[in-house]
PDB file of N, CA and C in Angstrom:
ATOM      1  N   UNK A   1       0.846  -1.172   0.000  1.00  0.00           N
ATOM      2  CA  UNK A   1       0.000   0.000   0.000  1.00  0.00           C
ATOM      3  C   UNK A   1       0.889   1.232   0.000  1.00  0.00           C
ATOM      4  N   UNK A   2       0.418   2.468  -0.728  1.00  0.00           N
ATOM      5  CA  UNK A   2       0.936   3.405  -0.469  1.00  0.00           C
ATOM      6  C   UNK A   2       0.498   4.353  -1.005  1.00  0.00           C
ATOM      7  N   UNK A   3       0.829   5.829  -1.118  1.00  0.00           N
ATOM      8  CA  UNK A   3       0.169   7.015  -1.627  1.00  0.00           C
ATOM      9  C   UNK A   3       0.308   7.423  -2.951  1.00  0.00           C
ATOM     10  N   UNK A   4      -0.933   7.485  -3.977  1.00  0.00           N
ATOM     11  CA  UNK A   4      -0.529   8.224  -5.081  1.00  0.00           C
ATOM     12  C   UNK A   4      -1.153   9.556  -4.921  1.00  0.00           C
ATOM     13  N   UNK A   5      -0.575  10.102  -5.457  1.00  0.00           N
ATOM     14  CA  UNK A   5      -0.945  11.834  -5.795  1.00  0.00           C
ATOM     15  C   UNK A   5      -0.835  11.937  -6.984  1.00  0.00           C
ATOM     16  N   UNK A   6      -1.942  12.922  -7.179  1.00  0.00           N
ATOM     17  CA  UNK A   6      -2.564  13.170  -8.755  1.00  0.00           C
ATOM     18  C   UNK A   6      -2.677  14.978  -8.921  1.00  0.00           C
ATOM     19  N   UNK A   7      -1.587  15.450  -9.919  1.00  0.00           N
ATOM     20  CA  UNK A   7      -1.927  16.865  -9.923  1.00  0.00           C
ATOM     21  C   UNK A   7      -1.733  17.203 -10.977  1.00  0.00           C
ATOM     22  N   UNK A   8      -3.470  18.101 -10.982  1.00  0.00           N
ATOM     23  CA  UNK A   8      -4.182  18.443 -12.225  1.00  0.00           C
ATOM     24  C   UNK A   8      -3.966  19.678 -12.515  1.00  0.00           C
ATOM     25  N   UNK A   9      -3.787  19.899 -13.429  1.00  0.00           N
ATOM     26  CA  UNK A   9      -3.261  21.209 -13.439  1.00  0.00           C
ATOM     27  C   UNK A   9      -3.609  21.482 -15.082  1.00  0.00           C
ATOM     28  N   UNK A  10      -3.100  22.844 -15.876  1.00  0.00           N
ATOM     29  CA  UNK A  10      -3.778  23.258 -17.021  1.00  0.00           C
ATOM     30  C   UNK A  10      -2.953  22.973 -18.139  1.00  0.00           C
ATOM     31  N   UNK A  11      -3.535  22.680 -19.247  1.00  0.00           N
ATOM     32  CA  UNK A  11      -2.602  22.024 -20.175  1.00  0.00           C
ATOM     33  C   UNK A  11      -1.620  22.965 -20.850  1.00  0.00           C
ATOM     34  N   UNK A  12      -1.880  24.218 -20.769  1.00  0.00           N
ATOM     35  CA  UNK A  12      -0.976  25.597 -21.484  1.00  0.00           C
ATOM     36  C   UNK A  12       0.494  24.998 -20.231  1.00  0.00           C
ATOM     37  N   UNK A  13       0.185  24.630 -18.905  1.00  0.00           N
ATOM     38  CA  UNK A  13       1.362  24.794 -18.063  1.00  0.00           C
ATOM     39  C   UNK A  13       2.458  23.538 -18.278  1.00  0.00           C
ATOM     40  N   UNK A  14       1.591  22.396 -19.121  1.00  0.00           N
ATOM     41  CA  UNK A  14       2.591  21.379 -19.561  1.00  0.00           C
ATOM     42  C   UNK A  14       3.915  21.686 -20.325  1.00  0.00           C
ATOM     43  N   UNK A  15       3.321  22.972 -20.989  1.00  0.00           N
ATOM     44  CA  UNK A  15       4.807  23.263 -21.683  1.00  0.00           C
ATOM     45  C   UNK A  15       5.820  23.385 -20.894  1.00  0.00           C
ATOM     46  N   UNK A  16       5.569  24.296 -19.927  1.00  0.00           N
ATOM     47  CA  UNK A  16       6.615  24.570 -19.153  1.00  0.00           C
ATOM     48  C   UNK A  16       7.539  23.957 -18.364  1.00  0.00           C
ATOM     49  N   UNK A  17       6.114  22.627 -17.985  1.00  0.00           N
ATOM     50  CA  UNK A  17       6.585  21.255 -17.012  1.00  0.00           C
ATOM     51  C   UNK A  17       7.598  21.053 -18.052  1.00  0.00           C
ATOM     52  N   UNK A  18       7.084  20.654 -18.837  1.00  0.00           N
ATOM     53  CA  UNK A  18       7.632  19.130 -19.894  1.00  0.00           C
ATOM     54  C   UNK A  18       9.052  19.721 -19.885  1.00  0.00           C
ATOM     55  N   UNK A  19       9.670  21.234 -20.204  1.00  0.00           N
ATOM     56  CA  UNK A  19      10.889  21.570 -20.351  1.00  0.00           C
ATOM     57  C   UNK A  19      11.897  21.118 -19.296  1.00  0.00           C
ATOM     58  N   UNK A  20      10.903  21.066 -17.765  1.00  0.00           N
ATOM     59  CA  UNK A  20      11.924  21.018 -16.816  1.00  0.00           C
ATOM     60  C   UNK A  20      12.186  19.551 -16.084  1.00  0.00           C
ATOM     61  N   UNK A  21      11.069  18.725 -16.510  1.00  0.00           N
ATOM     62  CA  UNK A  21      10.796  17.312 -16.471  1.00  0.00           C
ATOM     63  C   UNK A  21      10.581  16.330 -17.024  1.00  0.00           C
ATOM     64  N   UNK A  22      11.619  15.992 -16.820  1.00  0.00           N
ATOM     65  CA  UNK A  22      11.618  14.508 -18.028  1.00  0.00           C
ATOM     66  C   UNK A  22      10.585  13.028 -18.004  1.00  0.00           C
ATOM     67  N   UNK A  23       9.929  13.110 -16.689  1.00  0.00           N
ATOM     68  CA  UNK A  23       8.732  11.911 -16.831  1.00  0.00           C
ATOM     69  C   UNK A  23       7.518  13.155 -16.127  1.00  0.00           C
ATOM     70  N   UNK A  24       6.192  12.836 -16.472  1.00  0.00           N
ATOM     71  CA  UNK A  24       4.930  13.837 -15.662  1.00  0.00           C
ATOM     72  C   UNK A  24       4.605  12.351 -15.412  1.00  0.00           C
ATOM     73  N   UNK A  25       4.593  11.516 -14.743  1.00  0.00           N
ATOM     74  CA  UNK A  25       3.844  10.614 -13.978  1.00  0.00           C
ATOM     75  C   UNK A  25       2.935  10.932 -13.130  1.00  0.00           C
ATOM     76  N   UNK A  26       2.064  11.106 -12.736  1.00  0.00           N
ATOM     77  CA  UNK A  26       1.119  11.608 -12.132  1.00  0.00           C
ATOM     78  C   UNK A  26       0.565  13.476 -12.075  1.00  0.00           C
ATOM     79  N   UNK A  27       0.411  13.851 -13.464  1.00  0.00           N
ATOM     80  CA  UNK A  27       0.097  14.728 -13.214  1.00  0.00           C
ATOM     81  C   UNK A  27      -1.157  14.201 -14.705  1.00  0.00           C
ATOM     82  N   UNK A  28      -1.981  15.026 -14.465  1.00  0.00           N
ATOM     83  CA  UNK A  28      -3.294  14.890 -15.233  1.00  0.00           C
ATOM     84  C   UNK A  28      -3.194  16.494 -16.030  1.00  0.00           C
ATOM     85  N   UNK A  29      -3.413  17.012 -17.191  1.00  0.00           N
ATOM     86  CA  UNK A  29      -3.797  17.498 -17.736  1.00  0.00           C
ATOM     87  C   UNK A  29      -5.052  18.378 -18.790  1.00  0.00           C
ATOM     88  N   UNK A  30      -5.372  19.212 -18.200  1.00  0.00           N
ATOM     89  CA  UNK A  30      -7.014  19.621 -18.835  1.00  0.00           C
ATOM     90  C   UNK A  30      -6.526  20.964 -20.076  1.00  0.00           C
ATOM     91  N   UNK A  31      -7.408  21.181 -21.428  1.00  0.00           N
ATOM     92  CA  UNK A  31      -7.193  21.617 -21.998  1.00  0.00           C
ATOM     93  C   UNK A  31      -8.349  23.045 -21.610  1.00  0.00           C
ATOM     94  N   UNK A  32      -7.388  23.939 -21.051  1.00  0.00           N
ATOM     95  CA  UNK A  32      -8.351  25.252 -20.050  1.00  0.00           C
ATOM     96  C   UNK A  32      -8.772  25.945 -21.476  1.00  0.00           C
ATOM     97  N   UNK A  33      -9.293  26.955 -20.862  1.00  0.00           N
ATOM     98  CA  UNK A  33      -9.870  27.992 -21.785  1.00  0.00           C
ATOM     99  C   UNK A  33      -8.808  29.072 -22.419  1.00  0.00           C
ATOM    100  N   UNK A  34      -8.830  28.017 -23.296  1.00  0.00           N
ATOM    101  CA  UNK A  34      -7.686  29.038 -24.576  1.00  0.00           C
ATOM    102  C   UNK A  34      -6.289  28.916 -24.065  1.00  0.00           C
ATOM    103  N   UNK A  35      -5.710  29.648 -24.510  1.00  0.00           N
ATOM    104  CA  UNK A  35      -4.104  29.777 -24.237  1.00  0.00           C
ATOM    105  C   UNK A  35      -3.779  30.698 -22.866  1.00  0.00           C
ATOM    106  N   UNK A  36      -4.651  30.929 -21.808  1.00  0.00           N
ATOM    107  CA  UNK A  36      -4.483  31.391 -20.554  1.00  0.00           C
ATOM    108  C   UNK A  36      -5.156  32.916 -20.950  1.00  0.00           C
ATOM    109  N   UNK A  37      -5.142  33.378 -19.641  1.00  0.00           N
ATOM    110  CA  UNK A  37      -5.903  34.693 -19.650  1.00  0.00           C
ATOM    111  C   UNK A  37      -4.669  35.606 -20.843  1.00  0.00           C
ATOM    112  N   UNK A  38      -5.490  36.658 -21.361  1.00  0.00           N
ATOM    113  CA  UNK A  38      -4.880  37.832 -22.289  1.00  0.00           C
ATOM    114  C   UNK A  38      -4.892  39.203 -21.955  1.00  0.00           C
ATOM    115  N   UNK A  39      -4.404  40.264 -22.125  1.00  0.00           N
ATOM    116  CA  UNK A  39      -4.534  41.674 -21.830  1.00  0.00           C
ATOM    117  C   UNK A  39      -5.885  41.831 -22.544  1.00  0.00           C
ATOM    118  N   UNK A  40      -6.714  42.561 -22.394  1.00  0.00           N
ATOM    119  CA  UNK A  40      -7.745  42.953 -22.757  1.00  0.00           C
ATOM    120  C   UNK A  40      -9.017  41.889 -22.820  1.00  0.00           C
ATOM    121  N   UNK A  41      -8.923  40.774 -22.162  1.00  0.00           N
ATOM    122  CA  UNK A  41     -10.267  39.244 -21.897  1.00  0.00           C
ATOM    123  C   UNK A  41     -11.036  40.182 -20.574  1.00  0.00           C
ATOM    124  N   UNK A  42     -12.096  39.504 -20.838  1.00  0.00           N
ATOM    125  CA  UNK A  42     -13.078  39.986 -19.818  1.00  0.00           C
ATOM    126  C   UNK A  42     -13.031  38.356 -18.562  1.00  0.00           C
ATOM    127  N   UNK A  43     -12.443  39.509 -17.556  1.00  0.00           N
ATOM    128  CA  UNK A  43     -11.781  38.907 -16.714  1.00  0.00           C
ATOM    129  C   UNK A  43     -12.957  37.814 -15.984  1.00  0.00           C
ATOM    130  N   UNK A  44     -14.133  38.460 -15.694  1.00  0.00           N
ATOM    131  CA  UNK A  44     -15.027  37.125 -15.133  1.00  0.00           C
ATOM    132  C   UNK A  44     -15.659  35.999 -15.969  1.00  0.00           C
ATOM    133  N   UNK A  45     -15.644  36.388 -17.541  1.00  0.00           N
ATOM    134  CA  UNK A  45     -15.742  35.111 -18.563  1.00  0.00           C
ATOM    135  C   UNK A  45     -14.938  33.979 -18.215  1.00  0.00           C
ATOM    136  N   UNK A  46     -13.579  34.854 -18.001  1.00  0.00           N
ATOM    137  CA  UNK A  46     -12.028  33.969 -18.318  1.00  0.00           C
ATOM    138  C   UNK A  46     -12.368  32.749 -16.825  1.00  0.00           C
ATOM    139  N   UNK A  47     -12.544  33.513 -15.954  1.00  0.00           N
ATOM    140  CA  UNK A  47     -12.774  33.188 -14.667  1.00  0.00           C
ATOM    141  C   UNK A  47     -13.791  31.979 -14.293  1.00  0.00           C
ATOM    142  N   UNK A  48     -15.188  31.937 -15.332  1.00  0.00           N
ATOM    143  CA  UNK A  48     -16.148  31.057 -15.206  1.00  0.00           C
ATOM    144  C   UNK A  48     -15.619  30.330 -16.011  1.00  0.00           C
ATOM    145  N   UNK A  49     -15.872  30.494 -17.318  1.00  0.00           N
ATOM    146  CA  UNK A  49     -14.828  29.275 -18.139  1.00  0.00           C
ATOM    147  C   UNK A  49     -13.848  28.587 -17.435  1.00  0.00           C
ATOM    148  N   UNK A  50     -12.636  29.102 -16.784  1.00  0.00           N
ATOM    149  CA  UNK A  50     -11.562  28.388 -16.237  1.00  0.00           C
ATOM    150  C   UNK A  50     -12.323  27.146 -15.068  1.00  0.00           C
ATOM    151  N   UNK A  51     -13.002  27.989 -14.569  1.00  0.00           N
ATOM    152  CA  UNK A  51     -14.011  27.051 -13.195  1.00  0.00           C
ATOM    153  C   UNK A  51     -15.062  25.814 -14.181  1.00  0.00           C
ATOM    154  N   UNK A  52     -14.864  26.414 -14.965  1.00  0.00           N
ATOM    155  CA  UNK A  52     -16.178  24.945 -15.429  1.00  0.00           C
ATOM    156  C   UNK A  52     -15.468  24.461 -16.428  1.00  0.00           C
ATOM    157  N   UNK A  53     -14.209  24.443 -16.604  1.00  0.00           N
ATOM    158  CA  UNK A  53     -13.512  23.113 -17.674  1.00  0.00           C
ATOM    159  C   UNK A  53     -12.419  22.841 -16.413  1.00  0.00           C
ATOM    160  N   UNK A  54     -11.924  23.589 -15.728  1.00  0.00           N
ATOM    161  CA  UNK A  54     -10.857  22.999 -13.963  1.00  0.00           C
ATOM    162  C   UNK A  54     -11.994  21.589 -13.113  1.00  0.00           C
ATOM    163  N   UNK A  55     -13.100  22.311 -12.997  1.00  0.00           N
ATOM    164  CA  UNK A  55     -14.192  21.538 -12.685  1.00  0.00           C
ATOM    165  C   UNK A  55     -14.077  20.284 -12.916  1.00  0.00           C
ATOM    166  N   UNK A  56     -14.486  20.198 -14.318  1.00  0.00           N
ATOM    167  CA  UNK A  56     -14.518  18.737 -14.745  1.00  0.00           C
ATOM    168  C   UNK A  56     -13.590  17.708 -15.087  1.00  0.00           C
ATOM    169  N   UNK A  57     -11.934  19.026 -15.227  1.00  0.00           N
ATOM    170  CA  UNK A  57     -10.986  18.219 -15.061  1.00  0.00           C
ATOM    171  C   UNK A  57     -10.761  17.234 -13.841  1.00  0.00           C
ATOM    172  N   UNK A  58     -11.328  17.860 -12.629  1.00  0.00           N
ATOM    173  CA  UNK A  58     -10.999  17.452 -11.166  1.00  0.00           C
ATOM    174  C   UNK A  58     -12.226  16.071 -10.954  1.00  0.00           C
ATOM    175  N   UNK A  59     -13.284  16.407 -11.501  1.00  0.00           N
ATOM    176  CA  UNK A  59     -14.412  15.350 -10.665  1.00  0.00           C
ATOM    177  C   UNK A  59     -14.161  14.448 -11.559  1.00  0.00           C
ATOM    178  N   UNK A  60     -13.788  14.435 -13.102  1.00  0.00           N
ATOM    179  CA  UNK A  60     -14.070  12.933 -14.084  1.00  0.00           C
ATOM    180  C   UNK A  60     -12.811  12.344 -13.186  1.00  0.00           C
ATOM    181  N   UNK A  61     -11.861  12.333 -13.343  1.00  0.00           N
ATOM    182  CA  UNK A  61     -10.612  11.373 -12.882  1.00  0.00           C
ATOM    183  C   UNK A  61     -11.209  10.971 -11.133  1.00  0.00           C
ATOM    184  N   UNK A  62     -11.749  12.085 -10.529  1.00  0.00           N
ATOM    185  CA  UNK A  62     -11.796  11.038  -8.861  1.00  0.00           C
ATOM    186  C   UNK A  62     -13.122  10.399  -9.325  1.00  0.00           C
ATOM    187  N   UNK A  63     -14.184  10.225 -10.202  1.00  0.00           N
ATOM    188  CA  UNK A  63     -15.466   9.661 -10.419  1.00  0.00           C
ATOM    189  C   UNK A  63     -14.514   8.415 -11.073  1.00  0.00           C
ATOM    190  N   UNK A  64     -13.769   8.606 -12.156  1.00  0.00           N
ATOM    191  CA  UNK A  64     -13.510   7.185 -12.452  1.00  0.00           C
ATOM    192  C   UNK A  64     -12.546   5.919 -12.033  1.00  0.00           C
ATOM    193  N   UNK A  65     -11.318   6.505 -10.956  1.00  0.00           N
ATOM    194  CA  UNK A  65     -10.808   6.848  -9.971  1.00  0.00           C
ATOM    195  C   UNK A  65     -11.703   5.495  -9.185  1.00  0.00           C
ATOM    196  N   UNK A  66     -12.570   6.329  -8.654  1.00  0.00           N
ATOM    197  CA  UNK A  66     -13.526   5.457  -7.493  1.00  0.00           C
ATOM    198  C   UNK A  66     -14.493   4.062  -8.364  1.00  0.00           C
ATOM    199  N   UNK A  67     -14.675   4.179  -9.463  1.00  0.00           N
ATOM    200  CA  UNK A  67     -15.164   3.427 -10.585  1.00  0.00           C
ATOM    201  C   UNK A  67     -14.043   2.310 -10.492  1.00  0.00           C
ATOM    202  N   UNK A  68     -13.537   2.255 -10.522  1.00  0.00           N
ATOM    203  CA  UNK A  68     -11.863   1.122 -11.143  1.00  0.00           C
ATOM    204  C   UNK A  68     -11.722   0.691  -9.039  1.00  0.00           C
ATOM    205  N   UNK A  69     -12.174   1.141  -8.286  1.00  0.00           N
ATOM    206  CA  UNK A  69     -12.284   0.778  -7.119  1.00  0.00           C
ATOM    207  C   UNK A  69     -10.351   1.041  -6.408  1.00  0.00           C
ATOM    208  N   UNK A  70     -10.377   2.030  -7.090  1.00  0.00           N
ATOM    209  CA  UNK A  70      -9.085   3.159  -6.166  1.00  0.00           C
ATOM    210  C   UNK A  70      -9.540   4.647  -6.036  1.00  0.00           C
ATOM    211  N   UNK A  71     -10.733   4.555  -5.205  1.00  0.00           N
ATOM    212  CA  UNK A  71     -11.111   5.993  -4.988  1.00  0.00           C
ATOM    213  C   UNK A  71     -10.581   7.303  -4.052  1.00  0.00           C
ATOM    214  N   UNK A  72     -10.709   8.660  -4.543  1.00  0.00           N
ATOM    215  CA  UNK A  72      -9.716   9.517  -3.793  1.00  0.00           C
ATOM    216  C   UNK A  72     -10.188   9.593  -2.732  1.00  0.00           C
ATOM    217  N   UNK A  73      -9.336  10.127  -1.867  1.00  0.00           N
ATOM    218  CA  UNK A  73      -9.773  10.090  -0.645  1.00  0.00           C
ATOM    219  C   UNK A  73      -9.666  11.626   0.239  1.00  0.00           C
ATOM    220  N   UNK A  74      -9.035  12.304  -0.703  1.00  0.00           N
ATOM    221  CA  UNK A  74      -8.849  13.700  -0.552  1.00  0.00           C
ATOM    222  C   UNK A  74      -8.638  14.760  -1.701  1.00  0.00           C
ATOM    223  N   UNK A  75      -9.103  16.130  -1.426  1.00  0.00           N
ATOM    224  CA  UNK A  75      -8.894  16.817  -2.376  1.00  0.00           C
ATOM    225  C   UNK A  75      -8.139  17.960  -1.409  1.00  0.00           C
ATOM    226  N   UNK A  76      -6.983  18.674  -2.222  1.00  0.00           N
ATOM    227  CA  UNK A  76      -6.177  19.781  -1.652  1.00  0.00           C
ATOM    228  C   UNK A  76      -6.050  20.542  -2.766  1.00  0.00           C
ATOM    229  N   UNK A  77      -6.419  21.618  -2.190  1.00  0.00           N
ATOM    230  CA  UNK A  77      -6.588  23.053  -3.292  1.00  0.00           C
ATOM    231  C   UNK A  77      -5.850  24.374  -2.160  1.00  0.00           C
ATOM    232  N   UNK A  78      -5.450  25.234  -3.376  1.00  0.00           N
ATOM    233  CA  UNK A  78      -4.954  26.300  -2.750  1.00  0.00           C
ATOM    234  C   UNK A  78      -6.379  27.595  -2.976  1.00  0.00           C
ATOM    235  N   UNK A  79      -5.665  28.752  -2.375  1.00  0.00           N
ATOM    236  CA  UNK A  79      -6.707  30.072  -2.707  1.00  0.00           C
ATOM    237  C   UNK A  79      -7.071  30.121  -3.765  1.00  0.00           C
ATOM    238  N   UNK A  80      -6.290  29.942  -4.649  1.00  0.00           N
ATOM    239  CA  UNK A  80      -6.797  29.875  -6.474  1.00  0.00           C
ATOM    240  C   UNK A  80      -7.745  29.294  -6.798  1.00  0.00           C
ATOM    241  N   UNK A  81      -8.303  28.029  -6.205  1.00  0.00           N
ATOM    242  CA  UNK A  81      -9.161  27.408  -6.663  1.00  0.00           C
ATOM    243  C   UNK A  81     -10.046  27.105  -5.629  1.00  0.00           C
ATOM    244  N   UNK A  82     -10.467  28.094  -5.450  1.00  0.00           N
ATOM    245  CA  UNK A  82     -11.577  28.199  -3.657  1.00  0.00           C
ATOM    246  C   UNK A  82     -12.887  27.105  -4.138  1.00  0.00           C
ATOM    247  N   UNK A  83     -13.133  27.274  -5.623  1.00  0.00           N
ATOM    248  CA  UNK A  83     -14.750  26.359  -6.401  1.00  0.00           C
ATOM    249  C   UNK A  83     -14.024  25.026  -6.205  1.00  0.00           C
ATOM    250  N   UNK A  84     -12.799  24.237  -5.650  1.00  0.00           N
ATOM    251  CA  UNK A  84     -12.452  22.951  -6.019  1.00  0.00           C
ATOM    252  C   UNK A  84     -13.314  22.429  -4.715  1.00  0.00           C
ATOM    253  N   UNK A  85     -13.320  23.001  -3.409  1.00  0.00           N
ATOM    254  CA  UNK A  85     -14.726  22.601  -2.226  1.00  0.00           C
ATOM    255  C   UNK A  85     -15.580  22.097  -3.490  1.00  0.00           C
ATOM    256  N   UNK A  86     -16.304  23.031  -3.673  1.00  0.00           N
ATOM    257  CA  UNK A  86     -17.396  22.305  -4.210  1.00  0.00           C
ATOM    258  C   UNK A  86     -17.071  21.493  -5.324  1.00  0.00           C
ATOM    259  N   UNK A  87     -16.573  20.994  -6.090  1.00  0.00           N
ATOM    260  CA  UNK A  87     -16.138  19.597  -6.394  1.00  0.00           C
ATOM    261  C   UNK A  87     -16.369  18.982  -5.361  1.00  0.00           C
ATOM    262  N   UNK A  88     -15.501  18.773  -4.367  1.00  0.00           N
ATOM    263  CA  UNK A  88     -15.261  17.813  -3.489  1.00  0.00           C
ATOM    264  C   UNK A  88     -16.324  17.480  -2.915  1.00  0.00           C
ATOM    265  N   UNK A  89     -17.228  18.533  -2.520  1.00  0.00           N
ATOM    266  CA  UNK A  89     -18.400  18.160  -2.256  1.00  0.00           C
ATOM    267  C   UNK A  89     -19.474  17.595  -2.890  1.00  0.00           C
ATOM    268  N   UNK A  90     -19.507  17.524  -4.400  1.00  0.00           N
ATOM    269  CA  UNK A  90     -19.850  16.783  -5.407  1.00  0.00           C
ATOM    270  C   UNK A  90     -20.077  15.470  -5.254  1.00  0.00           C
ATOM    271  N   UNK A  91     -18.646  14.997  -5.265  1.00  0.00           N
ATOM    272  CA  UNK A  91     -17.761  13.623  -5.214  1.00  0.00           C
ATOM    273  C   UNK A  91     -18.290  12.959  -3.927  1.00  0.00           C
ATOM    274  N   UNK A  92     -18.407  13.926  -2.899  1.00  0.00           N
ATOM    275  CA  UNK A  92     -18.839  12.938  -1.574  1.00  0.00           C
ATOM    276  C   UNK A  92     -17.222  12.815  -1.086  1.00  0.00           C
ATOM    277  N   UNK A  93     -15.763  14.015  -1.409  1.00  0.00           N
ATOM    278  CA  UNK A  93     -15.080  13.656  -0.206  1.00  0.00           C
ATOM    279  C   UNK A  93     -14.583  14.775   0.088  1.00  0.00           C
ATOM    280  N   UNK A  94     -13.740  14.704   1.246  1.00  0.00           N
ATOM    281  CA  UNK A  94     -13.460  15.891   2.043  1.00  0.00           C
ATOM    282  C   UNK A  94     -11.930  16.437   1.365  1.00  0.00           C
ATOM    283  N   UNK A  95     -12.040  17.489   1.331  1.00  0.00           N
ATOM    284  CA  UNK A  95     -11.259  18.592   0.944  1.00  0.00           C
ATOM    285  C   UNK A  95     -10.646  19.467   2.118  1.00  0.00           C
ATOM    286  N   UNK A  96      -9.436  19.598   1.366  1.00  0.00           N
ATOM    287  CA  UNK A  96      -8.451  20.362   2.625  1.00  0.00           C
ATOM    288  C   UNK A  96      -8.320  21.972   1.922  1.00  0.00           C
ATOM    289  N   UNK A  97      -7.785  23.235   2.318  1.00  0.00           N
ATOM    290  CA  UNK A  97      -7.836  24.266   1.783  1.00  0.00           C
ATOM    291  C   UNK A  97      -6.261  24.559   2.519  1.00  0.00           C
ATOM    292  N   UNK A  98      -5.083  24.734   1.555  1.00  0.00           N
ATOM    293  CA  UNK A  98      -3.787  24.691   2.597  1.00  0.00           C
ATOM    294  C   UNK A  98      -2.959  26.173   1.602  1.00  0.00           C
TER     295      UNK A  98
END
């Protein structure tokens, strides 16, 4: 037995990973809204969009996750993503805010 960790994060930021890391083993990838926020985007579009494709990046993998009978058992989010609670609360598990 032991711990996996799974971190989801936005697919524009893979570039950056991939330069500095040679395996992403456990990181999951979502294709966000567009190529990241722009000078002149209307900042609460950018904002709902980001929350409802982050969203579904986060609940499909712990829904299927718990499907295959290795279900999560925690969710940890920073200030950035204050809407990942409610995921978690979705899912039926408890969430940490660190």
């Amino acid at each position: 037995m032991g711990v996996k960790v799974t971190i989801v994060t936005r697919l524009s930021a893979h570039c950056r990973i991939a330069k500095t890391s040679p395996t992403l083993e456990g990181f999951t990838f979502f294709n966000d809204y567009g190529d990241g926020f722009k000078d002149g985007d209307d900042h609460e579009h950018f904002r709902s969009e980001f929350k409802k494709h982050a969203s579904l990046a986060i609940s499909e993998p712990i829904t299927t996750s718990a499907k295959k009978g290795r279900p999560v058992t925690c969710l940890v989010y920073t200030m950035f993503q204050s809407w990942a609670a409610e995921v978690a609360r979705d899912v039926h598990i408890p969430s940490v805010f660190v």
